[in-house]
Protein backbone atom coordinates (compact mmCIF):
# COMPACT_ATOMS: atom_id res chain seq x y z
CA UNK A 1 33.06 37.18 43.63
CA UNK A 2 29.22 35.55 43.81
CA UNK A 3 27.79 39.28 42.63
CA UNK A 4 30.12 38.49 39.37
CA UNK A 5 28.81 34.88 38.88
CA UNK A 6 25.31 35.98 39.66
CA UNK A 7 26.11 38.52 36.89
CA UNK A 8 27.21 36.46 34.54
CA UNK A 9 24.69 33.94 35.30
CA UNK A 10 21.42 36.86 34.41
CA UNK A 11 23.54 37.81 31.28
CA UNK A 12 23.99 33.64 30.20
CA UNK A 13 20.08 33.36 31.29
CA UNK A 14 19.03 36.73 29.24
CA UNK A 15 21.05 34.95 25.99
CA UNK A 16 19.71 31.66 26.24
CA UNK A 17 16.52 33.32 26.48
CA UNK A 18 16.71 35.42 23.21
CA UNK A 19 17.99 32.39 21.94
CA UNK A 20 15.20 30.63 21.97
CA UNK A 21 12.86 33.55 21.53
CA UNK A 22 14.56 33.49 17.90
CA UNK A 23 14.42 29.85 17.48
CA UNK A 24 10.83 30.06 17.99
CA UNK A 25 10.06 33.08 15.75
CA UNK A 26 11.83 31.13 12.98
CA UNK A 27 9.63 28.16 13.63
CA UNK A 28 6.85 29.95 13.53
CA UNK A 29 7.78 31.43 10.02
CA UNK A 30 8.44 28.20 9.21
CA UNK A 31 5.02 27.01 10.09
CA UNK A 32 3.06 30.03 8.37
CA UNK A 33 5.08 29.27 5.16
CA UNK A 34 4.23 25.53 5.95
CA UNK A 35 0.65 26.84 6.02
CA UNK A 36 0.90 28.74 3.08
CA UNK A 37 2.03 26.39 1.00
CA UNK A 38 -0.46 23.49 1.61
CA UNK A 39 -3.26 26.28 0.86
CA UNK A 40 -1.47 27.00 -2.12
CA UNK A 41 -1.25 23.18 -3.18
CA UNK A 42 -4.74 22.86 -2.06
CA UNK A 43 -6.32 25.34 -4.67
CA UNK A 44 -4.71 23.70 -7.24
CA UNK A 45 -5.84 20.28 -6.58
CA UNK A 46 -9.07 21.78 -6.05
CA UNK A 47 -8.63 23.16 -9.80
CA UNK A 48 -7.37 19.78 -11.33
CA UNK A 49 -10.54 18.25 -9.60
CA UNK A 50 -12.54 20.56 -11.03
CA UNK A 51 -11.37 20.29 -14.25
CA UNK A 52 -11.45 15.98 -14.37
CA UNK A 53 -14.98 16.19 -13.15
CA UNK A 54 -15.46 18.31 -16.34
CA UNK A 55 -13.74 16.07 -18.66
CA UNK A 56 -15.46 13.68 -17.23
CA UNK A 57 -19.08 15.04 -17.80
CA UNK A 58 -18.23 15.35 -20.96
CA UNK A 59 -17.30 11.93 -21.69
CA UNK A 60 -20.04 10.36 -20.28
CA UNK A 61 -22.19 12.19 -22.10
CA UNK A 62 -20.63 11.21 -25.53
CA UNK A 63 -20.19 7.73 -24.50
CA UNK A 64 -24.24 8.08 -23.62
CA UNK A 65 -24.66 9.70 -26.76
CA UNK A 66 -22.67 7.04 -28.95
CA UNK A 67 -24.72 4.24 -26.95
CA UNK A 68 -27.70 5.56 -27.50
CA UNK A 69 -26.75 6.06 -31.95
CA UNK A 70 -25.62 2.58 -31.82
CA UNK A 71 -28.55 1.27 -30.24
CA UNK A 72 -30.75 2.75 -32.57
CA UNK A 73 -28.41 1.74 -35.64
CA UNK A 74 -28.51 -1.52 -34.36
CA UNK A 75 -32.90 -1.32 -34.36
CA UNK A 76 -33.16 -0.19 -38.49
CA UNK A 77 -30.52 -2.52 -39.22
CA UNK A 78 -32.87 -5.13 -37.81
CA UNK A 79 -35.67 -3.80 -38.90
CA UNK A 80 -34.53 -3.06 -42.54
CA UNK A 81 -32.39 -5.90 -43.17
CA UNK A 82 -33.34 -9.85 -42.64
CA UNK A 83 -30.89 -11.97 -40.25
CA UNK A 84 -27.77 -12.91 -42.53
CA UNK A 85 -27.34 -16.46 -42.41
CA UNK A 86 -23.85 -17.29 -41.98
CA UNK A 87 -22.31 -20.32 -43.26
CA UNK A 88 -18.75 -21.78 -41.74
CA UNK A 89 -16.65 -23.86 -43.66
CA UNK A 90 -16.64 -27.65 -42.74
CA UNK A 91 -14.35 -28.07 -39.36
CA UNK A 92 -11.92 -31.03 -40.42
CA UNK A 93 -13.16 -34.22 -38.48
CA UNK A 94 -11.14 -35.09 -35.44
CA UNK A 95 -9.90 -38.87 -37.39
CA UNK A 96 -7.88 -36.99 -40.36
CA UNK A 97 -5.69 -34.72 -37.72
CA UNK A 98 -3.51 -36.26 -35.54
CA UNK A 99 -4.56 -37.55 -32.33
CA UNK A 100 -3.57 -35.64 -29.11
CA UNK A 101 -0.80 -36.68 -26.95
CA UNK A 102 -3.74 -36.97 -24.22
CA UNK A 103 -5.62 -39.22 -27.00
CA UNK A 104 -2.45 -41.82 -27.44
CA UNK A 105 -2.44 -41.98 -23.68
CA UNK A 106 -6.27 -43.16 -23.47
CA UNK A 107 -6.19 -45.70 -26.23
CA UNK A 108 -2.37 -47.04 -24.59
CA UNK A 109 -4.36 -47.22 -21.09
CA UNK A 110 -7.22 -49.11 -22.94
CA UNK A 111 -5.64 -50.83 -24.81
CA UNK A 112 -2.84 -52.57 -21.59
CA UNK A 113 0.36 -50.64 -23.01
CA UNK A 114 3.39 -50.84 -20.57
CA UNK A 115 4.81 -47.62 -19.74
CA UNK A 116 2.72 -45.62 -21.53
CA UNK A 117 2.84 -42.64 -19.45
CA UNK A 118 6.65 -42.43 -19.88
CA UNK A 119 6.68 -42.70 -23.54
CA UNK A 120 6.71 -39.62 -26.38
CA UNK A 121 4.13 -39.28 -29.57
CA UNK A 122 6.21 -41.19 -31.43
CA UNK A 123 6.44 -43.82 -29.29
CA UNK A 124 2.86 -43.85 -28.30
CA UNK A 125 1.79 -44.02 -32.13
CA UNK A 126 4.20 -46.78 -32.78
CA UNK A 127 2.95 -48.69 -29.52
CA UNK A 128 -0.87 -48.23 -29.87
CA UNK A 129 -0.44 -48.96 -33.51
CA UNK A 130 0.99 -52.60 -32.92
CA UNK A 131 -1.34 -52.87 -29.78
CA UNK A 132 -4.15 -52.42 -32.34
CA UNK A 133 -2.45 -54.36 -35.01
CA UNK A 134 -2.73 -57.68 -32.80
């Protein structure tokens, strides 16, 4: 009876063992596809790269290029033509708009107003109006 055991205990030792001998060939497939794949991903990053820097070379060298027309536009303009003088229109004077909410407050401060900082536009008009008026 312990010669059968023993037996059956090489045989259950000699499975487990191919077991895992297969689990770890499979992992190691696994880990040279793994492998594979990052290399893969890797020369085409290396390619995108390749091709911003490029694009990129390119661009700066038109944007020099445009910088350096412009700045020399900008020299025979200056040089050809006289400084243009240019004239605004008249900005209306602060007395013929409206005055500012902030504005009413002031003059109602100044001016001894009770509960001035309470009060609307409306209000404050009305009340710095007749504050004024007396």
């Amino acid at each position: 009876m312990t010669q059968t055991k023993k037996k059956a205990t090489k045989s259950g030792k000699k499975a487990a063992e191919a077991k895992a001998a297969q689990a770890l060939a499979r992992a190691e497939k696994s880990v040279r596809k793994a492998r594979k794949a990052v290399k893969h991903s890797s020369k085409k990053l290396r390619a995108k790269a390749s091709d911003l820097r490029a694009k990129t070379e390119r661009l700066s060298a038109t944007h020099a290029e445009a910088a350096r027309e412009l700045q020399s536009a900008k020299a025979a303009v200056a040089v050809t033509e006289p400084a243009a003088v240019l004239v605004a229109p008249p900005l209306p004077t602060p007395e013929a708009a409206a005055p500012t909410l902030i504005v009413l407050r002031r003059r109602a401060k100044d001016l001894g107003v009770a509960g001035y900082s309470r009060m609307n536009k409306a209000a404050l008009t009305a009340a710095v109006e007749s504050a004024t008026e007396r």
